[in-house]
Protein backbone atom coordinates (compact mmCIF):
# COMPACT_ATOMS: atom_id res chain seq x y z
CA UNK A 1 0.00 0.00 0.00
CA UNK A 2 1.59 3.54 -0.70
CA UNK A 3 -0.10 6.87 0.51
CA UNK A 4 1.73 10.34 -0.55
CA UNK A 5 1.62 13.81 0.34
CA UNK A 6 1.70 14.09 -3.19
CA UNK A 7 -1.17 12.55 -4.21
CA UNK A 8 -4.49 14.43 -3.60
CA UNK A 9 -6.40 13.59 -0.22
CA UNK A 10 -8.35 10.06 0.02
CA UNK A 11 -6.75 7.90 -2.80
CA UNK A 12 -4.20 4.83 -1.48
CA UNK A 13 -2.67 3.31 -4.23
CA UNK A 14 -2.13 -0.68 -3.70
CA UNK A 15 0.80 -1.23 -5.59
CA UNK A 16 0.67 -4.93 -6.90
CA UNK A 17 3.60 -5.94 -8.84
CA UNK A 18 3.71 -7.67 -11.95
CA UNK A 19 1.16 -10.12 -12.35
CA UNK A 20 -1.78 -7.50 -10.89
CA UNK A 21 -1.89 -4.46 -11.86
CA UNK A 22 -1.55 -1.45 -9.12
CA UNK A 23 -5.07 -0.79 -7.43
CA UNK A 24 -6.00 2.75 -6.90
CA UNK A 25 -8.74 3.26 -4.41
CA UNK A 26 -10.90 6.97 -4.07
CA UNK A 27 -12.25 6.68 -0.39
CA UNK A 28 -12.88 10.33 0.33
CA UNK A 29 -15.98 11.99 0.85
CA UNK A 30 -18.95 11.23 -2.00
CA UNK A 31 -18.54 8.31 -3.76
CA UNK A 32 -15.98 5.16 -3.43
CA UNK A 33 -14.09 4.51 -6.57
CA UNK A 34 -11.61 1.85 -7.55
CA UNK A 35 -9.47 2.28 -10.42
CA UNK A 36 -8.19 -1.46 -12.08
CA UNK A 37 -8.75 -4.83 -10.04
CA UNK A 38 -5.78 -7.18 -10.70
CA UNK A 39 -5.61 -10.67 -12.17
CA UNK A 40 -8.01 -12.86 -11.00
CA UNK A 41 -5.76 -15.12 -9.89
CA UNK A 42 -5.65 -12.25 -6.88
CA UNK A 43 -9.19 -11.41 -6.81
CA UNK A 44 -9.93 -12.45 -3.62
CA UNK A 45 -6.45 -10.91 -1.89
CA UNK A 46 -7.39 -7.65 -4.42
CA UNK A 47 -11.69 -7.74 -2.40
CA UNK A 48 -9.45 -8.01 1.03
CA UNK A 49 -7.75 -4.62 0.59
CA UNK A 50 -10.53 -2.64 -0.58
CA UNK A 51 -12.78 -3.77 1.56
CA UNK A 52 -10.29 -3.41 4.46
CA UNK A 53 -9.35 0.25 3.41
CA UNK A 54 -13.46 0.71 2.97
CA UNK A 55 -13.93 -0.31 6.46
CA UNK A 56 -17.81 -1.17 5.87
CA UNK A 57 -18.52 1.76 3.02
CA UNK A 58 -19.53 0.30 -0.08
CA UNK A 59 -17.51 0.81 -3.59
CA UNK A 60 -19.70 2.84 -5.32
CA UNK A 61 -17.89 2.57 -8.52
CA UNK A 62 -15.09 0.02 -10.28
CA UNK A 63 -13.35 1.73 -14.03
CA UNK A 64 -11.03 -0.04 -15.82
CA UNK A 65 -8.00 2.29 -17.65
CA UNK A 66 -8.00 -0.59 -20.01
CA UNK A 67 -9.62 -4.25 -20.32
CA UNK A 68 -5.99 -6.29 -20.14
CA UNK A 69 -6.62 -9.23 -18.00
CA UNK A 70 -3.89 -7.98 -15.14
CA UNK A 71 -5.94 -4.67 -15.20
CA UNK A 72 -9.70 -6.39 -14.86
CA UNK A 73 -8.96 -10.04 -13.60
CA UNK A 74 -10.84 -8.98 -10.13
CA UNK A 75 -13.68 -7.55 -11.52
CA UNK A 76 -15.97 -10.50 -11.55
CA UNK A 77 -14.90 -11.24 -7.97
CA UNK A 78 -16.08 -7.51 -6.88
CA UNK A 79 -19.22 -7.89 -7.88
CA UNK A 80 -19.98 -10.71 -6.38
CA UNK A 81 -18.85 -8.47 -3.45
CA UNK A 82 -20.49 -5.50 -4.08
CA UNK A 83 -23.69 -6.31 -6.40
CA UNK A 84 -25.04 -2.38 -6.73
CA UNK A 85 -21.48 -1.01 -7.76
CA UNK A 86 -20.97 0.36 -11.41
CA UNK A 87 -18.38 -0.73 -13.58
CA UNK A 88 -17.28 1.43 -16.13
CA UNK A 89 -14.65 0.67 -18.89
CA UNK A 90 -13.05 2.90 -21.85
CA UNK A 91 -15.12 2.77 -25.12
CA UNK A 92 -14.70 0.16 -27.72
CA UNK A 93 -15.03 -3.03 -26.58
CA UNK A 94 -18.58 -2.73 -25.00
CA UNK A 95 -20.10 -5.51 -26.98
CA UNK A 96 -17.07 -7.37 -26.87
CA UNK A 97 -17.57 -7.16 -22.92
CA UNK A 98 -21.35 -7.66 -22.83
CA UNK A 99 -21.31 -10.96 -25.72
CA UNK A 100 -18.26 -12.25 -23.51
CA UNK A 101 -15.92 -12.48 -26.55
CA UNK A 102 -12.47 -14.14 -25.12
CA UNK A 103 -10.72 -14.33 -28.45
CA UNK A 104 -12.03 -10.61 -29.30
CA UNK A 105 -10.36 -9.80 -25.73
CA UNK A 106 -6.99 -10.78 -26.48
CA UNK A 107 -7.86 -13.40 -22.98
CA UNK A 108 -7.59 -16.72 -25.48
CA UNK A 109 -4.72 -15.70 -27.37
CA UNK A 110 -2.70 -14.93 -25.09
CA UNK A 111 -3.36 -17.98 -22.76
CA UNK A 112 -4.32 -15.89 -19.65
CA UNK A 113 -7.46 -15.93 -17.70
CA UNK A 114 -10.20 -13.35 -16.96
CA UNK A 115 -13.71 -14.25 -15.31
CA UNK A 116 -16.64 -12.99 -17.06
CA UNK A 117 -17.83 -9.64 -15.61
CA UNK A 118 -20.69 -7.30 -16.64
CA UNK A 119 -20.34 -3.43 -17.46
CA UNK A 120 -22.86 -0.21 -16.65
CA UNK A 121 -21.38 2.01 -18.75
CA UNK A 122 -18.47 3.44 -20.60
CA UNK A 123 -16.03 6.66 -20.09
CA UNK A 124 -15.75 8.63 -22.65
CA UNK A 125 -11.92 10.43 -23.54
CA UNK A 126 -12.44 14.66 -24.00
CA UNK A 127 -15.16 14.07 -20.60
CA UNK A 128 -14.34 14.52 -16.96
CA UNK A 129 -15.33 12.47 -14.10
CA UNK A 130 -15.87 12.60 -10.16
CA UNK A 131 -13.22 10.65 -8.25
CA UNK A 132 -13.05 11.55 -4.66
CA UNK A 133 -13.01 15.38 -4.05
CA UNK A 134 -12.02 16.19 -7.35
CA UNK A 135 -12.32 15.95 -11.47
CA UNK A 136 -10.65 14.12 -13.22
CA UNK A 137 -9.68 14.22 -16.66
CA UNK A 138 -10.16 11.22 -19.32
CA UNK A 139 -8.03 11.04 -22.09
CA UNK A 140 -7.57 8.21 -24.86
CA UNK A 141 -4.20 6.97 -24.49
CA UNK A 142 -3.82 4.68 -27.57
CA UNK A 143 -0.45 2.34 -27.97
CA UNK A 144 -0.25 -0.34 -25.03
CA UNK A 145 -3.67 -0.68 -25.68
CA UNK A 146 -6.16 0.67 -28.98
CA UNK A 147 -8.62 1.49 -26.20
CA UNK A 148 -6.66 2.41 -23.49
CA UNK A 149 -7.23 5.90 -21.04
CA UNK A 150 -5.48 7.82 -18.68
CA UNK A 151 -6.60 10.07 -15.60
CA UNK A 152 -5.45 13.68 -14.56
CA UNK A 153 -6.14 16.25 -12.07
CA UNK A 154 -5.18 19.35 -12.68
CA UNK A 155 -5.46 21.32 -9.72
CA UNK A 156 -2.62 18.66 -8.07
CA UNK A 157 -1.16 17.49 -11.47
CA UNK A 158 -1.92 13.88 -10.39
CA UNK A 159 -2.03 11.06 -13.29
CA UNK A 160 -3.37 7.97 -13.42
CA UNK A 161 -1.16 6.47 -16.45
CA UNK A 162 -2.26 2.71 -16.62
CA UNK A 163 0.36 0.99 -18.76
CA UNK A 164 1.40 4.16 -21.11
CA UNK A 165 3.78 5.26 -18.74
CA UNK A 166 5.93 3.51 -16.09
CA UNK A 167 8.75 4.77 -14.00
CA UNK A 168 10.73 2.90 -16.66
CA UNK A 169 8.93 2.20 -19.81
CA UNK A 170 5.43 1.20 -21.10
CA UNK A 171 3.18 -1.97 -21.85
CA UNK A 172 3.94 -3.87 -24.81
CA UNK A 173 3.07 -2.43 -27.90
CA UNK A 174 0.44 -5.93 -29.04
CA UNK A 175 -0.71 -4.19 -32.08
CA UNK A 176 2.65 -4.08 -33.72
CA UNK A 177 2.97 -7.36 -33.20
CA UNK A 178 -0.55 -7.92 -35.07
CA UNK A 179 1.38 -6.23 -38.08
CA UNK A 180 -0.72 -2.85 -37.01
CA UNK A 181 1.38 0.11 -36.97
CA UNK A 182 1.17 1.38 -33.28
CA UNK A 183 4.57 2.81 -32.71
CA UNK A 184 3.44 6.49 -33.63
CA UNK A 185 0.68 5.90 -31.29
CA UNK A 186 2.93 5.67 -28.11
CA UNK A 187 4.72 8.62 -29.25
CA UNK A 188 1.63 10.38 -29.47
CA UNK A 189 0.56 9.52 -25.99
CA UNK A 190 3.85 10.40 -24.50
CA UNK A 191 3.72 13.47 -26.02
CA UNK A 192 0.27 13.93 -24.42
CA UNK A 193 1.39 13.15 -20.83
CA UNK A 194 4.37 15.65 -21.49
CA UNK A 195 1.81 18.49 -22.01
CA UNK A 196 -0.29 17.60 -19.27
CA UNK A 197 2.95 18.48 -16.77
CA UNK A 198 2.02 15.98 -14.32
CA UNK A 199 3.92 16.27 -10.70
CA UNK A 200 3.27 13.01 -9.68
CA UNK A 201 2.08 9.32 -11.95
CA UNK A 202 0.12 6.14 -10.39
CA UNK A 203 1.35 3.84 -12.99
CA UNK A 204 -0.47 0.83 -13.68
CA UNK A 205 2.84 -1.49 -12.58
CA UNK A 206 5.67 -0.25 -10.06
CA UNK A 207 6.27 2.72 -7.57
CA UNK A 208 4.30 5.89 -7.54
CA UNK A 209 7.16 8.63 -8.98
CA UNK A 210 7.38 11.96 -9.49
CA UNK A 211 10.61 12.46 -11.80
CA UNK A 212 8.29 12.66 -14.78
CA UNK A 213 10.29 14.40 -16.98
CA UNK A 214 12.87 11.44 -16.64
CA UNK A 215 10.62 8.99 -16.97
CA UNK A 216 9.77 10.67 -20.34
CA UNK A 217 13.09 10.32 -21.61
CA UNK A 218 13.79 6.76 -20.89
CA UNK A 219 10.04 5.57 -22.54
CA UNK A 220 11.51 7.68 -25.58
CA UNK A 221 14.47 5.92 -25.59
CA UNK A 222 13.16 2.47 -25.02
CA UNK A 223 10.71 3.77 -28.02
CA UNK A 224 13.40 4.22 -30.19
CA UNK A 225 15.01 1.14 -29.72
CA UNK A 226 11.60 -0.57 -30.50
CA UNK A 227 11.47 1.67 -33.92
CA UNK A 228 14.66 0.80 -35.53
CA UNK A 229 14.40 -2.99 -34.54
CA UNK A 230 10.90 -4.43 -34.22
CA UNK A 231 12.50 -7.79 -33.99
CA UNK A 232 13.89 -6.80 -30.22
CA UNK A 233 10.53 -5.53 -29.58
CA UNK A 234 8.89 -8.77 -30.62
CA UNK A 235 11.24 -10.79 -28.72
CA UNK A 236 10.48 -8.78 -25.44
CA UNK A 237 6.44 -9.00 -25.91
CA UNK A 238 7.10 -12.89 -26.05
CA UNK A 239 9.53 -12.85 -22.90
CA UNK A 240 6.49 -10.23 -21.27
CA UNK A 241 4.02 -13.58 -21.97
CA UNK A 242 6.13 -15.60 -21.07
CA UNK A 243 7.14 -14.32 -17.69
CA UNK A 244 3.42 -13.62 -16.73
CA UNK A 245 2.77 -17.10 -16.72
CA UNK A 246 5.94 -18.02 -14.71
CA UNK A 247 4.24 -15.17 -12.04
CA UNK A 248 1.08 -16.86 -12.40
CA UNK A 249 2.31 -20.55 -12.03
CA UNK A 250 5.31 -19.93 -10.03
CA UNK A 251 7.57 -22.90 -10.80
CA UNK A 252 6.59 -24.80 -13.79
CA UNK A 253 8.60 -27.84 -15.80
CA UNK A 254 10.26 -26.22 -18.84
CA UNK A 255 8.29 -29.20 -21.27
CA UNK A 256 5.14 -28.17 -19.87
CA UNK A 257 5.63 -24.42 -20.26
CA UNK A 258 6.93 -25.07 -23.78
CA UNK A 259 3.76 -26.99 -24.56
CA UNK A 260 1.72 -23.87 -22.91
CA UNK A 261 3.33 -21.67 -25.39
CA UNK A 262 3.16 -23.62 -28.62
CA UNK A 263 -0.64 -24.00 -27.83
CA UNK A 264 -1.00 -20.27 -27.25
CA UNK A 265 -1.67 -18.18 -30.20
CA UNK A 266 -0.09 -15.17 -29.55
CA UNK A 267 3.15 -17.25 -29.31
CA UNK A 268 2.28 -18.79 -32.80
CA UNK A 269 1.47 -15.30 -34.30
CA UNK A 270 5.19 -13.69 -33.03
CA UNK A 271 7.17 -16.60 -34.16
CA UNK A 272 5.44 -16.49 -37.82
CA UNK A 273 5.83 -12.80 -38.26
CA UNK A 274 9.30 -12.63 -36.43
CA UNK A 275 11.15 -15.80 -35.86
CA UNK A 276 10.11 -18.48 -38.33
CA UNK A 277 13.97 -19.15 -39.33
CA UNK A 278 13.84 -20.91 -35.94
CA UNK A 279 12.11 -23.66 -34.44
CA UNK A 280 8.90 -23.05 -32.41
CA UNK A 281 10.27 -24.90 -29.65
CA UNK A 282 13.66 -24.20 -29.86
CA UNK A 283 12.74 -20.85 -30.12
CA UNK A 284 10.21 -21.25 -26.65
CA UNK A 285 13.50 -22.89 -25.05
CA UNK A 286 15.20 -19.38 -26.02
CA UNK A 287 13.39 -17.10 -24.56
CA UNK A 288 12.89 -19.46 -21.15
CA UNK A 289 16.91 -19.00 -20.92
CA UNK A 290 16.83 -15.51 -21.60
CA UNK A 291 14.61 -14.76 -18.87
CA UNK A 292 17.48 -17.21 -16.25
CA UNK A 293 20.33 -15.06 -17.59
CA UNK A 294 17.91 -11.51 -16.86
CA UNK A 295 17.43 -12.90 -13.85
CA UNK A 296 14.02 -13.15 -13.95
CA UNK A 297 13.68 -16.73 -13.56
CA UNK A 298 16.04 -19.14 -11.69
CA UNK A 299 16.44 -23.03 -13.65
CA UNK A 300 16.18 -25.70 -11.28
CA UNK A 301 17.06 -28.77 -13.15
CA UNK A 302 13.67 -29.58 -15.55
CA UNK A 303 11.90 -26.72 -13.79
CA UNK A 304 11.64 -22.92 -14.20
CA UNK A 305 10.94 -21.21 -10.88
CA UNK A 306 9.66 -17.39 -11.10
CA UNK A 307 12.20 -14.51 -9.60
């Protein structure tokens, strides 16, 4: 849980990690508003801190900066919780959301999980919205995700940046690697945070920072890198997949995770576009010792165990 002076008054952020996304929670006066829920894998550990930090108030209100299962995993679970609270997502993928289309939201390809959840309505980018004591901005933030928005107060330069803008980076760019030019689009929405000025960014993974400006600069960079070799940026959205199943599973024997990945299409649709020269498997084998030597998984004989 992190609190800041920074931050306006009545929003704790619950930040989650890597396989949920951060939580942030309005519990001021008016309404009760939580912004993302978390993989679903950590619903019930994602109900325990609201509710805790609620201390018998209702949540009013649950909005999703984005439909990504890490980002909306809890939902379901919070409504079972709190059956008169709204859900609200960004615009287009309504029907997608009310038909329950798992393919349509990226859930099946990818090979990750998300229980089915119902929405009330949709926020619109250009409006602004109550949270807590204040209004809040929406703006489309297209790149990470199509659909994707971000949140800002003015009055304390506060933003709410999802995945479009980490301490350190940005979400993987998935409609590249659906042969969609999107590169322009994160440019676009880093440009657009820059003009906002924000003092301090929630991001939807890691700390709560306020060096924007720096923060800027290395997303650029990373950017860049991306730009002039969409090969190392299709290697890293597999190793992102990849790794979020290790988090998910914990410790998992390579054959098996190899298996997971040759039967997941997103795996199939990088290695046709990008790798084909290599063997799918080999290929899976690759990036599993890519993530030892990054240190982000440890081998233990015929087992990969999550760091």
């Amino acid at each position: 849980m992190v609190m800041t002076a920074a931050l306006p008054e009545g929003i704790t952020v619950f930040e989650r990690g890597w396989l949920s996304a951060n939580n942030v929670l309005f519990h001021g006066d008016g309404e009760t508003t939580l912004i993302d829920s978390g993989y679903c894998t950590h619903a019930e550990q994602s109900l325990e801190l609201v509710s805790r930090a609620l201390k018998g108030r209702p949540l009013d209100q649950l909005i999703n900066t984005h439909l990504h299962s890490d980002h909306c995993g809890g939902n379901a679970e919070l409504q079972l919780y709190y059956p008169l609270m709204e859900t609200r997502i960004p615009p287009g993928l309504e029907q997608q959301v009310r038909n329950w289309d798992p393919v349509a939201l990226t859930y099946a390809p990818t090979g990750q999980q998300c229980p089915r959840f119902n929405i009330s309505s949709v926020i619109e980018p250009g409006k602004e919205i109550a949270l807590g004591n204040s209004s809040w901005q929406i703006h489309g933030s297209p790149g990470h995700d199509p659909h994707s928005v971000i949140l800002f107060e003015p009055r304390s330069r506060a933003l709410i940046s999802g995945d479009s803008l980490w301490e350190n980076g940005f979400g993987v760019i998935f409609q590249e690697l659906e042969g969609e030019r999107a590169f322009y689009e994160v440019a676009g929405t880093l440009d657009l945070i820059e003009s906002l000025d924000p003092a301090v960014v929630i991001p939807g993974h890691g700390k709560v920072f306020t060096h924007v400006s720096q923060s800027l600069a290395a997303a650029r960079r990373r950017l860049e890198i991306f730009r002039h070799d969409p090969l190392k940026h299709a290697s890293h959205a597999a190793k992102v997949l990849l790794k979020f199943k290790l988090l998910e599973l914990q410790r998992s024997h390579l054959t098996a995770l190899t298996h997971w990945a040759e039967a997941t299409p997103y795996f199939n649709l990088v290695h046709a576009r990008f790798f084909c020269d290599v063997e799918k498997s080999t290929w899976i084998t690759q990036l599993a010792a890519d993530l030892v030597r990054s240190g982000a998984a440890r081998r233990e004989g015929a087992y990969l165990q999550n760091r």
